[in-house]
PDB file of N, CA and C in Angstrom:
ATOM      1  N   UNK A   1     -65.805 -56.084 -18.784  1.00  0.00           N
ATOM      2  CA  UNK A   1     -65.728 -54.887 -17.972  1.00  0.00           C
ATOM      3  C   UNK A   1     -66.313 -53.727 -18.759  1.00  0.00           C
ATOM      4  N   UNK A   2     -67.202 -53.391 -18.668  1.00  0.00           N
ATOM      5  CA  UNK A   2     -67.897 -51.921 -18.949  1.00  0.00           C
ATOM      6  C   UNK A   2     -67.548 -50.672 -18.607  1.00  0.00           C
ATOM      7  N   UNK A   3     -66.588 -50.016 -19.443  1.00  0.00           N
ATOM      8  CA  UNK A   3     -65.601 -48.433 -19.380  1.00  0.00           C
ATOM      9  C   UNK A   3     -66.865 -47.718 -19.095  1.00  0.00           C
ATOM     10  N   UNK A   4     -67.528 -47.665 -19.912  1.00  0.00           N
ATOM     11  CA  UNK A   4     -68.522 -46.212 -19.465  1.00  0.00           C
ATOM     12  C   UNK A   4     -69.247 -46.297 -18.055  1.00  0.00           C
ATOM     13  N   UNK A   5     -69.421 -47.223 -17.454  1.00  0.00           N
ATOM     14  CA  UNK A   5     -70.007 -47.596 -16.284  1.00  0.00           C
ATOM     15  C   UNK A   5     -68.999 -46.616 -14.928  1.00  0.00           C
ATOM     16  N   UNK A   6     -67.837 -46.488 -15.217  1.00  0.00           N
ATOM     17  CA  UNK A   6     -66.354 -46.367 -14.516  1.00  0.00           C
ATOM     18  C   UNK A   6     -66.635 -44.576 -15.001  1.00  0.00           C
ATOM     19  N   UNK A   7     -66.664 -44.519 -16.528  1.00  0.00           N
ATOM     20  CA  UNK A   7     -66.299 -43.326 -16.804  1.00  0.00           C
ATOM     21  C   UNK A   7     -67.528 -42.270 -15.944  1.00  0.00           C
ATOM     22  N   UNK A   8     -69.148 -43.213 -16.250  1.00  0.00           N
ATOM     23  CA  UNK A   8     -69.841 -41.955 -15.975  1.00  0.00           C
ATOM     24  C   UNK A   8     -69.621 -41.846 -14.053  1.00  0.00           C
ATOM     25  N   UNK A   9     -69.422 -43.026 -13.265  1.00  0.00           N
ATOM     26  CA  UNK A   9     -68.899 -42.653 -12.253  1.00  0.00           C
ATOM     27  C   UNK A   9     -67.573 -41.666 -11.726  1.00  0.00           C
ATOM     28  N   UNK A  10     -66.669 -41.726 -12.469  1.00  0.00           N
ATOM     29  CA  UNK A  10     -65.394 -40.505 -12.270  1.00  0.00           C
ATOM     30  C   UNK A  10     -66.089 -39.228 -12.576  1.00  0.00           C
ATOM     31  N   UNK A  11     -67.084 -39.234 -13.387  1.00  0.00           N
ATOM     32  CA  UNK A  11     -67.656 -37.875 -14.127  1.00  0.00           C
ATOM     33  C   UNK A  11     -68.730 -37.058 -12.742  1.00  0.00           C
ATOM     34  N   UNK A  12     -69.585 -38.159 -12.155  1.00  0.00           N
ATOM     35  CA  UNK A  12     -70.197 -37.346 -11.049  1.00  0.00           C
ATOM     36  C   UNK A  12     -69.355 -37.160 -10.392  1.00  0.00           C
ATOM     37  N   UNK A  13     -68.638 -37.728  -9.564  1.00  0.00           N
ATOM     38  CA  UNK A  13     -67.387 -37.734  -8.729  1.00  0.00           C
ATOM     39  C   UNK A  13     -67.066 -36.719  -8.923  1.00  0.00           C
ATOM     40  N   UNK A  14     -66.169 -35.767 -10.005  1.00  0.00           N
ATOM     41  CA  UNK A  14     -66.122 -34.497 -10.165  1.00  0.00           C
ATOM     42  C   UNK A  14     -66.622 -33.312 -10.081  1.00  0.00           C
ATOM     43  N   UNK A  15     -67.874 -33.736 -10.745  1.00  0.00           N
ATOM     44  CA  UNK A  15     -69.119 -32.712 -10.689  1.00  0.00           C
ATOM     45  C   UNK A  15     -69.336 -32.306  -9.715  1.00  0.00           C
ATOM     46  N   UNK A  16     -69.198 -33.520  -8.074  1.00  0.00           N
ATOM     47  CA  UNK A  16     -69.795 -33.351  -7.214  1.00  0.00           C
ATOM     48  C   UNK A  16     -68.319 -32.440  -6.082  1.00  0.00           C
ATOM     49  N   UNK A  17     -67.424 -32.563  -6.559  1.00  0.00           N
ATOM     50  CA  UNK A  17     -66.042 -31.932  -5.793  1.00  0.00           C
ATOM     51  C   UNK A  17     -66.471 -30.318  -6.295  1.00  0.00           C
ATOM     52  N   UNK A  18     -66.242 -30.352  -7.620  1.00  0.00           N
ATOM     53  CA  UNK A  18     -66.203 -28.642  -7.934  1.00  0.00           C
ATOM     54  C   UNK A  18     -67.518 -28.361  -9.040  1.00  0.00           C
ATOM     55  N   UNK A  19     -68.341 -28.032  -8.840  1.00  0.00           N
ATOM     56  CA  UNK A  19     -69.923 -27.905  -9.523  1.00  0.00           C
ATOM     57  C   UNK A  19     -69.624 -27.340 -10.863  1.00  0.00           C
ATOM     58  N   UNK A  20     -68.066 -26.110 -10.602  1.00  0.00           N
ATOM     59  CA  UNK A  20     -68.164 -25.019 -11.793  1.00  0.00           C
ATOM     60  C   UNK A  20     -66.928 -25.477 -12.450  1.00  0.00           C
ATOM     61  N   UNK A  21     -66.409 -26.694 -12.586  1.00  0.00           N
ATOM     62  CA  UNK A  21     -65.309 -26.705 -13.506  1.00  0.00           C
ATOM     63  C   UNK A  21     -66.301 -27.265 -14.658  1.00  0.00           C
ATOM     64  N   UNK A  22     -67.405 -27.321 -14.685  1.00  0.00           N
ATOM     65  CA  UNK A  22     -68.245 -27.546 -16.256  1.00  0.00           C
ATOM     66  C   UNK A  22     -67.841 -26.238 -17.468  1.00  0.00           C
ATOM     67  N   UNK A  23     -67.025 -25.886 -16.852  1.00  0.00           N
ATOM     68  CA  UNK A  23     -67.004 -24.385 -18.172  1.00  0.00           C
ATOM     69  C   UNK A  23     -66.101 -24.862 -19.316  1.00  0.00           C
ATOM     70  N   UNK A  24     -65.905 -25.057 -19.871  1.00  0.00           N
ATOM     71  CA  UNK A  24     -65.162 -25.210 -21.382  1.00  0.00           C
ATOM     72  C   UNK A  24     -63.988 -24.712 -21.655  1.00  0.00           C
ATOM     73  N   UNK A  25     -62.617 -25.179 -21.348  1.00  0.00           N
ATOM     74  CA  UNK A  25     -61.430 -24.186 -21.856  1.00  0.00           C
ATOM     75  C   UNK A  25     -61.069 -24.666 -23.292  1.00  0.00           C
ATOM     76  N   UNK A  26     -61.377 -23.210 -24.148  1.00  0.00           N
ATOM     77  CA  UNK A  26     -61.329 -23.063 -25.598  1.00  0.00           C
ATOM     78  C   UNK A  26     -60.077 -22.660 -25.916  1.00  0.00           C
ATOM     79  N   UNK A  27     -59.093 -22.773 -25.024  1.00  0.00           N
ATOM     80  CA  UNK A  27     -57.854 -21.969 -25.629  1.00  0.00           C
ATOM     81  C   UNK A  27     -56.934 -23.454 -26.605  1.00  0.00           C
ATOM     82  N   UNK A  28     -56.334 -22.595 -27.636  1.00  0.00           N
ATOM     83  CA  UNK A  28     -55.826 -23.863 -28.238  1.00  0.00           C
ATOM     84  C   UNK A  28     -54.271 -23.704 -28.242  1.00  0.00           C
ATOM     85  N   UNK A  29     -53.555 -24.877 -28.296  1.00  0.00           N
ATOM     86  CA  UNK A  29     -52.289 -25.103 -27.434  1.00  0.00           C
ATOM     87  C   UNK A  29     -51.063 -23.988 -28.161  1.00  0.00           C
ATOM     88  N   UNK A  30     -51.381 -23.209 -29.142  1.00  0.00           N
ATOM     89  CA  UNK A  30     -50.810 -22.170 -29.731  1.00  0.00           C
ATOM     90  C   UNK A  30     -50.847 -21.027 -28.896  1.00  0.00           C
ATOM     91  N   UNK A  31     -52.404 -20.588 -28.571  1.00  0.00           N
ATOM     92  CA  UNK A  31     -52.087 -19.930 -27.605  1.00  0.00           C
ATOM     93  C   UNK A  31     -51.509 -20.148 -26.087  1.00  0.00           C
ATOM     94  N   UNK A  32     -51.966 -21.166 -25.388  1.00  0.00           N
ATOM     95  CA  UNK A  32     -51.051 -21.664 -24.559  1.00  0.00           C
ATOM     96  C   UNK A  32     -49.547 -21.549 -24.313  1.00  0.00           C
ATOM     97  N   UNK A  33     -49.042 -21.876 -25.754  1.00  0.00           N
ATOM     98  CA  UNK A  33     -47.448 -21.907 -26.082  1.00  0.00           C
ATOM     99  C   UNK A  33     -47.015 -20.532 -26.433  1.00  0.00           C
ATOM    100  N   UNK A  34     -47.803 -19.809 -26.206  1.00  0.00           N
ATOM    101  CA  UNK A  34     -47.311 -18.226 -27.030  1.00  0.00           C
ATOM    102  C   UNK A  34     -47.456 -17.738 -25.342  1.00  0.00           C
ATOM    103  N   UNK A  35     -48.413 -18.224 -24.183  1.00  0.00           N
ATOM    104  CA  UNK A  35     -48.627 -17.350 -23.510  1.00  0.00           C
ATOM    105  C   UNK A  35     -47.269 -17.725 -22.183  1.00  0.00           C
ATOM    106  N   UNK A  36     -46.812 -19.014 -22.231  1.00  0.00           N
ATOM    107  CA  UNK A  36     -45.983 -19.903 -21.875  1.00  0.00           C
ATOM    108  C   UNK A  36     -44.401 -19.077 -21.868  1.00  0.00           C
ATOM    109  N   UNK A  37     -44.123 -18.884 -23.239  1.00  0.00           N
ATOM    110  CA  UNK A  37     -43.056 -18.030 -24.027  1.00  0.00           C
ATOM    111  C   UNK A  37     -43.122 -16.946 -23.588  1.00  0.00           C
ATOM    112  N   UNK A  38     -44.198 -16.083 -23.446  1.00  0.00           N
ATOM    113  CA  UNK A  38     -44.299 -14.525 -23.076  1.00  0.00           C
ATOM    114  C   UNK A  38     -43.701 -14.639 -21.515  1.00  0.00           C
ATOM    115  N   UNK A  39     -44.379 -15.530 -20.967  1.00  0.00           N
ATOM    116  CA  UNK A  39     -44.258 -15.545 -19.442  1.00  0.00           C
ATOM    117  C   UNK A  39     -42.829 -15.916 -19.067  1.00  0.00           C
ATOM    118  N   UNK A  40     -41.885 -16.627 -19.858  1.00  0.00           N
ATOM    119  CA  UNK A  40     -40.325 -16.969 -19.395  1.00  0.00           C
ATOM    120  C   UNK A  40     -39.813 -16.199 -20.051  1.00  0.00           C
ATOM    121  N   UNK A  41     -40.061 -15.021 -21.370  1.00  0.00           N
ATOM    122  CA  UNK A  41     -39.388 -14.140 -21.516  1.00  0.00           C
ATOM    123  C   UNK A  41     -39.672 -13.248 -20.615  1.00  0.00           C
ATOM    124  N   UNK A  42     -40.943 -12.703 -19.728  1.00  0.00           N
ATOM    125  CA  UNK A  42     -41.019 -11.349 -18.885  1.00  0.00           C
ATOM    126  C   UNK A  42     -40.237 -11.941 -17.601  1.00  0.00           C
ATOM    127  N   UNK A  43     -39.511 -13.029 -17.182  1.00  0.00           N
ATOM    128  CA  UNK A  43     -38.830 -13.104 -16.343  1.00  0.00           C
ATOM    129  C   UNK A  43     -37.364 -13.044 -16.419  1.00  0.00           C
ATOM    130  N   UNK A  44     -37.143 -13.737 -17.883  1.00  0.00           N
ATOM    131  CA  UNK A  44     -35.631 -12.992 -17.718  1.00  0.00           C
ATOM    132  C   UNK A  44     -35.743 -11.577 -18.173  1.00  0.00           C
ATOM    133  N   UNK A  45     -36.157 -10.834 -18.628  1.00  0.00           N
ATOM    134  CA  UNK A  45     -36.646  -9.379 -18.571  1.00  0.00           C
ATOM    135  C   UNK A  45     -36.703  -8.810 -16.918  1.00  0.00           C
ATOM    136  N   UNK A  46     -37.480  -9.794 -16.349  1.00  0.00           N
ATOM    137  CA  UNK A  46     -37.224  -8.604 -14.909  1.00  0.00           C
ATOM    138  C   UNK A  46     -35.823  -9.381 -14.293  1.00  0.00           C
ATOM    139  N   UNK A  47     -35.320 -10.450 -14.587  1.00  0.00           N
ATOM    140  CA  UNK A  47     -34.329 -11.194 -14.049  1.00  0.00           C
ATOM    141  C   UNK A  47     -32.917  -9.717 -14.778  1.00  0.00           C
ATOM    142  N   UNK A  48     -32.340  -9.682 -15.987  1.00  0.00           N
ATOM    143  CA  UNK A  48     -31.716  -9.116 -16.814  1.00  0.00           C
ATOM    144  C   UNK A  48     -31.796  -7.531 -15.700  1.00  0.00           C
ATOM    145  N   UNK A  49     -33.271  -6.766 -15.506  1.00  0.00           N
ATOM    146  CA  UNK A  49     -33.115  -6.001 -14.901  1.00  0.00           C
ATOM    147  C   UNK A  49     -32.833  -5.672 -13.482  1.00  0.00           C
ATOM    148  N   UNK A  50     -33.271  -6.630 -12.925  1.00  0.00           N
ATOM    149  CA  UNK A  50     -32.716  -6.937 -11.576  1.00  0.00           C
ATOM    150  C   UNK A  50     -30.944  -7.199 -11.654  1.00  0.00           C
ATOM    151  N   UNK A  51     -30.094  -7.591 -12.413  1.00  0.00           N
ATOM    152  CA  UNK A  51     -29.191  -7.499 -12.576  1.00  0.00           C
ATOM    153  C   UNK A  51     -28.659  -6.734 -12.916  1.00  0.00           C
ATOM    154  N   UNK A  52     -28.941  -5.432 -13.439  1.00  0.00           N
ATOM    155  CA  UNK A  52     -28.430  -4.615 -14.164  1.00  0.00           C
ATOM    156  C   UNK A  52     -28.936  -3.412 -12.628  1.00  0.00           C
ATOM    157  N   UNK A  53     -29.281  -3.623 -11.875  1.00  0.00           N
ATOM    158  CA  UNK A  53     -29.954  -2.801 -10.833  1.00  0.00           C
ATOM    159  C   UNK A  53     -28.819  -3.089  -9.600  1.00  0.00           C
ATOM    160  N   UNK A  54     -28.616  -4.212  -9.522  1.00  0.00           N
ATOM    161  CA  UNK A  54     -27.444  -4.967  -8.720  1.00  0.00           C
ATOM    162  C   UNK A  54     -25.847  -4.286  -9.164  1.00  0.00           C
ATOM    163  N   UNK A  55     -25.665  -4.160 -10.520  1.00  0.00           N
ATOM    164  CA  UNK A  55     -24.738  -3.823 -10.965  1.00  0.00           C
ATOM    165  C   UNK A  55     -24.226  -2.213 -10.859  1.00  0.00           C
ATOM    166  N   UNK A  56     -25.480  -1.791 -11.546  1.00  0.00           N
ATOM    167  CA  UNK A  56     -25.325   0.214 -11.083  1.00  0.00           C
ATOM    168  C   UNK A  56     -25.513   0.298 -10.011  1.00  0.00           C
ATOM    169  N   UNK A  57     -26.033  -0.311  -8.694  1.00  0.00           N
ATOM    170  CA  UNK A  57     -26.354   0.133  -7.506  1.00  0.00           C
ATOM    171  C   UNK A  57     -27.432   0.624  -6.979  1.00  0.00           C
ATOM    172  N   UNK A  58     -28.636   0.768  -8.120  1.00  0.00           N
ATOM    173  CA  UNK A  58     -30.286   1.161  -8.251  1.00  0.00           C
ATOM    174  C   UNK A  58     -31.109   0.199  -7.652  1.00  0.00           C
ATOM    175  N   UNK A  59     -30.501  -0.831  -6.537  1.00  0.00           N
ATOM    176  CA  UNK A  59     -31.596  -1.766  -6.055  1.00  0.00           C
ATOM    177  C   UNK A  59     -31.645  -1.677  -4.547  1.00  0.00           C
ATOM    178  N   UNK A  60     -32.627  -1.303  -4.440  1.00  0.00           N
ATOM    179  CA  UNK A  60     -33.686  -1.264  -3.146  1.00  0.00           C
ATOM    180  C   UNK A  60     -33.281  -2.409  -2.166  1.00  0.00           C
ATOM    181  N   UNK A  61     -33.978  -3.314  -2.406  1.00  0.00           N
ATOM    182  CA  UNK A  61     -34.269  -4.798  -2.225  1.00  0.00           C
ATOM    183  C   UNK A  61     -32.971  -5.697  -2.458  1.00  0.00           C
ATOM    184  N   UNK A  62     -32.098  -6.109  -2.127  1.00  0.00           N
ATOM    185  CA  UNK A  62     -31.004  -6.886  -2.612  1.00  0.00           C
ATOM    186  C   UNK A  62     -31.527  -8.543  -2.522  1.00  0.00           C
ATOM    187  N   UNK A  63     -32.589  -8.900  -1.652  1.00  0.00           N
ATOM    188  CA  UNK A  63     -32.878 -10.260  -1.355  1.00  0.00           C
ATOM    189  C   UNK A  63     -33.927  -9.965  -2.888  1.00  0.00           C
ATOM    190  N   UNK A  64     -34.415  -9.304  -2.705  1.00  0.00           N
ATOM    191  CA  UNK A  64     -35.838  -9.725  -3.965  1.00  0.00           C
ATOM    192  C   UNK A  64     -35.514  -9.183  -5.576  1.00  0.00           C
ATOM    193  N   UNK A  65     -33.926  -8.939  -5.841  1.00  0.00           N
ATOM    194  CA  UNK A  65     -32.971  -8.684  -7.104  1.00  0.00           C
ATOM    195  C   UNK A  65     -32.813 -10.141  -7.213  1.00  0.00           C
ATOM    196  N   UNK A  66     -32.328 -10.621  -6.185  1.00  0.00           N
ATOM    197  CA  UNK A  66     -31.481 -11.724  -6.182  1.00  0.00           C
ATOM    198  C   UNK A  66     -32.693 -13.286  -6.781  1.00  0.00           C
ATOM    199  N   UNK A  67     -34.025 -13.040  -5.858  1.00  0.00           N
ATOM    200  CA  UNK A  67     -34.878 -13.895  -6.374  1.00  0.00           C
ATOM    201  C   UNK A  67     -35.651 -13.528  -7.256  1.00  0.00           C
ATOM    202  N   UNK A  68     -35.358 -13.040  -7.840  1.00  0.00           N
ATOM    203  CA  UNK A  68     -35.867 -12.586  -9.719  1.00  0.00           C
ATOM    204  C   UNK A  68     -34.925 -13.196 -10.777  1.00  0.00           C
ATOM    205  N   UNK A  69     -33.471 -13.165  -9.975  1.00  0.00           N
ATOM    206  CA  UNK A  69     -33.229 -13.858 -10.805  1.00  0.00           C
ATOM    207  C   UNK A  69     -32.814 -15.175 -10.536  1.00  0.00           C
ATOM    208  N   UNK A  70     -33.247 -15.421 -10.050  1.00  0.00           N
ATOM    209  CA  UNK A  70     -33.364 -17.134  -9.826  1.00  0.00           C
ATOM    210  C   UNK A  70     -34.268 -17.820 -10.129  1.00  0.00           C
ATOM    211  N   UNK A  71     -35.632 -17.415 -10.531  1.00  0.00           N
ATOM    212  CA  UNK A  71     -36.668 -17.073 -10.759  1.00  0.00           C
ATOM    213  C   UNK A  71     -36.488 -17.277 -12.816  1.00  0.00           C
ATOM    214  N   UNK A  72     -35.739 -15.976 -12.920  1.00  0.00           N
ATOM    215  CA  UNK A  72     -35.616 -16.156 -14.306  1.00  0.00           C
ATOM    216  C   UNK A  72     -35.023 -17.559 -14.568  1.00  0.00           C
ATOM    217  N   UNK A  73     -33.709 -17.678 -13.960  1.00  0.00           N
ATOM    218  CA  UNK A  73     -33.240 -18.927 -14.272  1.00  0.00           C
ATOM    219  C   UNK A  73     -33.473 -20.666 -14.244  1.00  0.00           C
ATOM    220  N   UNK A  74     -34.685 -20.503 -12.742  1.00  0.00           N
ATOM    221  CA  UNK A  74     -35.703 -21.319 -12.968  1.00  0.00           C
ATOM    222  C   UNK A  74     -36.331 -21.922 -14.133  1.00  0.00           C
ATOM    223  N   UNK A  75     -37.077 -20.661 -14.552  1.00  0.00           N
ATOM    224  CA  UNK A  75     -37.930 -20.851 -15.484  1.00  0.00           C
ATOM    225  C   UNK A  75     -37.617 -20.821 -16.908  1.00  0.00           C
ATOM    226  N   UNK A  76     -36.183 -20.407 -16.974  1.00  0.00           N
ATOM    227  CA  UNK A  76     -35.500 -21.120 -18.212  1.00  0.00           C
ATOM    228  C   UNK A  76     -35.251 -22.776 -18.807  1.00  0.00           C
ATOM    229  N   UNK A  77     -34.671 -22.802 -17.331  1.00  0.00           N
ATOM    230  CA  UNK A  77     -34.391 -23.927 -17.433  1.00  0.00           C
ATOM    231  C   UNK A  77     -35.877 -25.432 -17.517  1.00  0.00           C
ATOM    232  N   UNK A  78     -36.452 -24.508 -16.890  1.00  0.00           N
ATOM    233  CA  UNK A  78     -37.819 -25.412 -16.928  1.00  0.00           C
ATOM    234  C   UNK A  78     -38.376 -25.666 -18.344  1.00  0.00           C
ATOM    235  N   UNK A  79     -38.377 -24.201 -19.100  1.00  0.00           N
ATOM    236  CA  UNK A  79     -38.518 -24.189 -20.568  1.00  0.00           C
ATOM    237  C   UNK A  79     -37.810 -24.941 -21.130  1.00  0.00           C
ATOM    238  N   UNK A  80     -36.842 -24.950 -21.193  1.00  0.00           N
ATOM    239  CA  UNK A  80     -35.697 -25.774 -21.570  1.00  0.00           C
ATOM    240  C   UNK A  80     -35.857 -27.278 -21.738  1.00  0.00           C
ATOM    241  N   UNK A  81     -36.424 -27.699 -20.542  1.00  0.00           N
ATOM    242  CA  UNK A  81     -36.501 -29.161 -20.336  1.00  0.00           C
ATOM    243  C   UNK A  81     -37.950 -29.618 -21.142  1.00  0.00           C
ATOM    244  N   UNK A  82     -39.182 -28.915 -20.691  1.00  0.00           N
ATOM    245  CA  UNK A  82     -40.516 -28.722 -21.728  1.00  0.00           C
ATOM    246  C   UNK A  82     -40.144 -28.826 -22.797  1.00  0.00           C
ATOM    247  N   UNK A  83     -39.365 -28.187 -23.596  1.00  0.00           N
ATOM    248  CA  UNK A  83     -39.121 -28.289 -24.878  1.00  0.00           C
ATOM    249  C   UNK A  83     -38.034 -29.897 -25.234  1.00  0.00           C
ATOM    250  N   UNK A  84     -37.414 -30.127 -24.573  1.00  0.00           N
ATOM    251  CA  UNK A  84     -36.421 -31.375 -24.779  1.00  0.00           C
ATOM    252  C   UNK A  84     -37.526 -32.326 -24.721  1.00  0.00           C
ATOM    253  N   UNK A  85     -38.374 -32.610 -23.781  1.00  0.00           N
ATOM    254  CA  UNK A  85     -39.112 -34.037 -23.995  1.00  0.00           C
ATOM    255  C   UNK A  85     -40.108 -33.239 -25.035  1.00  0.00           C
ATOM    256  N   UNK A  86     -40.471 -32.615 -25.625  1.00  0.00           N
ATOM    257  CA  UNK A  86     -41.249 -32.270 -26.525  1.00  0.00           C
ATOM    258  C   UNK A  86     -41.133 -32.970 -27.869  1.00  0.00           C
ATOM    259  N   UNK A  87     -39.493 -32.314 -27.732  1.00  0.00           N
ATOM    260  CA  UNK A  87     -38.936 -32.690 -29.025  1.00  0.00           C
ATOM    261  C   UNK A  87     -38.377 -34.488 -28.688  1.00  0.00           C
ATOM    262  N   UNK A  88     -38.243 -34.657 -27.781  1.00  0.00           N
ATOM    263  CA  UNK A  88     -38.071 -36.411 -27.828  1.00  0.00           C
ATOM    264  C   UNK A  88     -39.400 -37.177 -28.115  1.00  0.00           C
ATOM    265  N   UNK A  89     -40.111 -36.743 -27.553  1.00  0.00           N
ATOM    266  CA  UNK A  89     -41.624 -37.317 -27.981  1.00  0.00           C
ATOM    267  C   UNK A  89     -42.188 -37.264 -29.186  1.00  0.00           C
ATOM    268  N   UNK A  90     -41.953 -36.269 -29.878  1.00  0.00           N
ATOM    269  CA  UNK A  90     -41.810 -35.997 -31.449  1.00  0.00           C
ATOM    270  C   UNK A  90     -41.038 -37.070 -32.039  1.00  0.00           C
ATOM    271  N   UNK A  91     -39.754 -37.363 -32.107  1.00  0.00           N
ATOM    272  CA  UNK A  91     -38.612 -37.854 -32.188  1.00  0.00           C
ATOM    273  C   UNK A  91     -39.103 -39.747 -32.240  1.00  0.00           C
ATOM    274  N   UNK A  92     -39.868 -39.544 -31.330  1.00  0.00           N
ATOM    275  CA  UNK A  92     -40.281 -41.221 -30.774  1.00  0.00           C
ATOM    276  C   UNK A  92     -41.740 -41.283 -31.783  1.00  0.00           C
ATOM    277  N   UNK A  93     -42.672 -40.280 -31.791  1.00  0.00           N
ATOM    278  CA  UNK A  93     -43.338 -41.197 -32.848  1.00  0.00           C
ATOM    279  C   UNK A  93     -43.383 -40.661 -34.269  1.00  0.00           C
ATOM    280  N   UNK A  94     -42.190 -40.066 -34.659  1.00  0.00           N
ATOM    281  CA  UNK A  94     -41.814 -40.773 -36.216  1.00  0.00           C
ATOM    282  C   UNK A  94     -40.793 -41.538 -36.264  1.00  0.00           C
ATOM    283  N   UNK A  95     -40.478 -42.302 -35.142  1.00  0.00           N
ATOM    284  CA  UNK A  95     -39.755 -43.430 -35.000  1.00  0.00           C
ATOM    285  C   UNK A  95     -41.105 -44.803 -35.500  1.00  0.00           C
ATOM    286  N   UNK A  96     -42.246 -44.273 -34.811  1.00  0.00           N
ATOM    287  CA  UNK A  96     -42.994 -45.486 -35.047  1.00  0.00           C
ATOM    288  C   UNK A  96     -43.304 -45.937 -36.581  1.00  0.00           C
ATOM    289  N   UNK A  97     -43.754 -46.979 -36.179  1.00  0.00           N
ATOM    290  CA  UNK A  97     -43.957 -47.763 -38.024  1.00  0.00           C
ATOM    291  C   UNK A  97     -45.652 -47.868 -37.909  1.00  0.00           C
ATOM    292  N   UNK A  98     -45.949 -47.673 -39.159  1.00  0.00           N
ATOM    293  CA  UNK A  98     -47.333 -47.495 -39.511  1.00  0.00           C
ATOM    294  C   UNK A  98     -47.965 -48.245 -40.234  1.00  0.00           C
TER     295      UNK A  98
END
């Protein structure tokens, strides 16, 4: 069975769906993980303030307080779990033998 025969077929196949995903993403998974982190801290940030808006009585919106922070808590928990198989997958190959 000949892989590259398969591969260069999946490769037009693509080309031919979206012409411009040929562009190059240079970002490296540091930044990724920094931009990842920023983004579930600015939600419990507006989550924290949406609560604190609920609490003094400064909220407008009571439905869209309420899904900010659910929102935050979402995306905690999502972090949360990202990071658990992270660290299990870690975990599993310095389990392996070499």
């Amino acid at each position: 069975m000949n892989i590259s025969s398969i591969t260069d077929s999946i490769g037009s196949i693509t080309s031919k769906q979206n012409p411009q995903s040929t562009k190059v993403d240079n970002t490296t998974f540091e930044s990724m993980l920094k931009d990842a982190v920023s983004e579930v801290n600015k939600t419990q940030v507006d989550g924290y303030n949406a609560m604190e808006g609920i609490a003094t009585g400064n909220v407008k919106n009571l439905q869209e307080a309420v899904q900010k922070i659910e929102e935050a808590e979402l995306s905690l928990k999502l972090a949360l779990e990202v990071k658990n198989k992270a660290v299990n997958a870690y975990k599993e190959v310095m389990r392996m033998q070499v």
